[in-house]
Protein backbone atom coordinates (compact mmCIF):
# COMPACT_ATOMS: atom_id res chain seq x y z
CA UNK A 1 147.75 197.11 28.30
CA UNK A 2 149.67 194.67 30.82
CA UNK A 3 153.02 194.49 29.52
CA UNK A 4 154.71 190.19 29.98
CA UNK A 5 157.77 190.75 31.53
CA UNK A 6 159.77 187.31 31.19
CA UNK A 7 162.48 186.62 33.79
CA UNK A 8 165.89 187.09 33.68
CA UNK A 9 167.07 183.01 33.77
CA UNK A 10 164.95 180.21 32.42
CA UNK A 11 163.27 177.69 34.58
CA UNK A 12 166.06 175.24 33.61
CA UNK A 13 168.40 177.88 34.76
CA UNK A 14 166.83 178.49 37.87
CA UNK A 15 166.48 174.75 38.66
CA UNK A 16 169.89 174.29 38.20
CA UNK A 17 170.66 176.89 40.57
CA UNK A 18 168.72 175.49 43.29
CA UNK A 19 170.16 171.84 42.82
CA UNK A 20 173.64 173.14 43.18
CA UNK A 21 172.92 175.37 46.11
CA UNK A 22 170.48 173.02 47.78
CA UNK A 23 173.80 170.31 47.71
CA UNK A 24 176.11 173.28 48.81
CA UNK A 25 173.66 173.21 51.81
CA UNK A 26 173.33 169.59 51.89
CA UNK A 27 177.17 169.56 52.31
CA UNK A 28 177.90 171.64 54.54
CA UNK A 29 174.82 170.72 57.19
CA UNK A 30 176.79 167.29 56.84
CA UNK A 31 180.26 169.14 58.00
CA UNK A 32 177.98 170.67 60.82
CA UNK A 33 176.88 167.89 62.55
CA UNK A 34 180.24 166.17 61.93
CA UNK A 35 182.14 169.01 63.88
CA UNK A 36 178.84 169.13 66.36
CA UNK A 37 178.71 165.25 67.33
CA UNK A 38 183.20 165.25 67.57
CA UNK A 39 182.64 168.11 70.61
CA UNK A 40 179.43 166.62 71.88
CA UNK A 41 181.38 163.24 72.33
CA UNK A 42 184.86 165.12 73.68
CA UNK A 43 182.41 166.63 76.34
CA UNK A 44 180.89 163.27 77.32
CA UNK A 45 184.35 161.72 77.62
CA UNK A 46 184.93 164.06 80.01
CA UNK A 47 182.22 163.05 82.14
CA UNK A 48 182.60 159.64 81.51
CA UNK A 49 186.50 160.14 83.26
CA UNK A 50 184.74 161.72 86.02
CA UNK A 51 182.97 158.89 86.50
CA UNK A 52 185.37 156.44 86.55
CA UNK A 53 187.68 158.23 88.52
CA UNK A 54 184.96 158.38 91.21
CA UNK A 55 184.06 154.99 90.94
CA UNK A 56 187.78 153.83 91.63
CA UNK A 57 187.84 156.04 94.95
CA UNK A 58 184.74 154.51 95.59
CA UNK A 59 186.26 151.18 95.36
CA UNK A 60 189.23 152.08 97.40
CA UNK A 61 186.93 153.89 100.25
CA UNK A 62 184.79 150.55 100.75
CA UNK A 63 188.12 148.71 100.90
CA UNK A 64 189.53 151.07 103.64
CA UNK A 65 186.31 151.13 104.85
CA UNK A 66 186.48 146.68 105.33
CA UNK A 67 190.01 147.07 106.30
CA UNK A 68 188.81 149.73 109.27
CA UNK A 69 186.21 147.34 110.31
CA UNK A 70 188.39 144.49 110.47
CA UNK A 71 190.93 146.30 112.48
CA UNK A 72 188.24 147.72 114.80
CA UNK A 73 187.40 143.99 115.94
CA UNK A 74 190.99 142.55 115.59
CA UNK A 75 193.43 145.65 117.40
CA UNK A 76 192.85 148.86 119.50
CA UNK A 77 191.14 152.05 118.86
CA UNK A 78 193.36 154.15 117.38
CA UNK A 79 194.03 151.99 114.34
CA UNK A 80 190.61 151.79 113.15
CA UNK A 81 190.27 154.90 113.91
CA UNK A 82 192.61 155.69 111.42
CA UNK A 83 191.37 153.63 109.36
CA UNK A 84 188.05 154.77 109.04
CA UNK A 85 189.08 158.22 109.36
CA UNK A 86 190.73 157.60 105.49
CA UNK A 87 188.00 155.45 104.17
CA UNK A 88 185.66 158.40 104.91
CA UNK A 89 187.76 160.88 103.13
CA UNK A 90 188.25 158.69 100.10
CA UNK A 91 184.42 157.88 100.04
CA UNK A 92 183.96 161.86 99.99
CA UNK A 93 185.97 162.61 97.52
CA UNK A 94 184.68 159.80 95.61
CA UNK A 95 181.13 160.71 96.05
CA UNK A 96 181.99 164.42 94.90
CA UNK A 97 183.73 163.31 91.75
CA UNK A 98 180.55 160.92 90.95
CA UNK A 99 178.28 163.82 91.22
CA UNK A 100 180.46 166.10 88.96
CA UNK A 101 180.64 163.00 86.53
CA UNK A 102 177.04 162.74 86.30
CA UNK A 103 176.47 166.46 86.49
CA UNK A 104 178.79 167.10 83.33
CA UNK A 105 176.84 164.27 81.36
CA UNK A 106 173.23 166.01 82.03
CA UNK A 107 174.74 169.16 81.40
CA UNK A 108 175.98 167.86 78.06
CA UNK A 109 172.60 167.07 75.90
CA UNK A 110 174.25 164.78 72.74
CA UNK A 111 171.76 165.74 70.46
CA UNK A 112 173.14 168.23 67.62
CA UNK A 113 171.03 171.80 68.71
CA UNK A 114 172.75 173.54 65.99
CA UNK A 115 172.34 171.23 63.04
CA UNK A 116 168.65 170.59 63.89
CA UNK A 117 168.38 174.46 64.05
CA UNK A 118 169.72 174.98 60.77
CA UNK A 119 168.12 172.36 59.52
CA UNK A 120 164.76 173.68 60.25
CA UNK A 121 165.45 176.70 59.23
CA UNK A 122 166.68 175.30 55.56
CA UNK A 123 163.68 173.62 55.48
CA UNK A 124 161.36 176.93 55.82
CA UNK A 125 163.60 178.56 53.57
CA UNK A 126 163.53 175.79 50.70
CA UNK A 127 158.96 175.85 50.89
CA UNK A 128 159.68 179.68 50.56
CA UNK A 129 161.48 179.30 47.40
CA UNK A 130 159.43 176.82 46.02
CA UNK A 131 156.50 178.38 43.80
């Protein structure tokens, strides 16, 4: 004959259990995405300075870039020259630090990988446990 085995904790037991560790996990998803979204928004700030730094050279290169145009028209060669010689540079360097600027903020997806990870995989794991 079959022998009934009965299990070692009740149902109540059992149900308890998962409630507690199903907040555990609650929690500390919670403290994951927390920590996830403070770095994902330091890294953005980053960017963010890289783009306003460029934007200010920007600024200054189309203001050395009037001021070389005016002085080509109003005095000799050599000052415009100059002139535009430095609103190039600055319009360079303000280009380059644009691109980085945008470059970091591609680079840097905002949306929590990790939590949604975990998440999915606390998902498959809680329809495993469930009878």
């Amino acid at each position: 004959m079959n022998e009934i085995r009965t299990p070692d904790r009740s149902l109540g037991g059992l149900f308890s259990e998962l409630t507690q560790e199903t907040t555990t996990l609650f929690r500390q998803e919670i403290s994951l995405a927390k920590a996830e979204m403070t770095e994902k928004v330091r890294q953005a700030g980053a960017g963010i300075a890289a783009l306003a730094a460029g934007a200010v050279l920007l600024l200054i290169a189309a203001q050395a870039l009037v001021a070389a145009a005016i002085l080509g028209l109003a005095t000799t060669l050599a000052a415009w020259l100059a002139a535009l010689i430095v609103g190039a540079a600055l319009l360079l360097a303000g280009g380059i630090a644009v691109a980085r600027g945008v470059a970091a903020l591609r680079r840097e997806n905002l949306t929590p990988r990790r939590t949604l990870d975990t998440l999915k995989a606390n998902t498959r794991w809680a329809r495993e446990q469930m009878p």
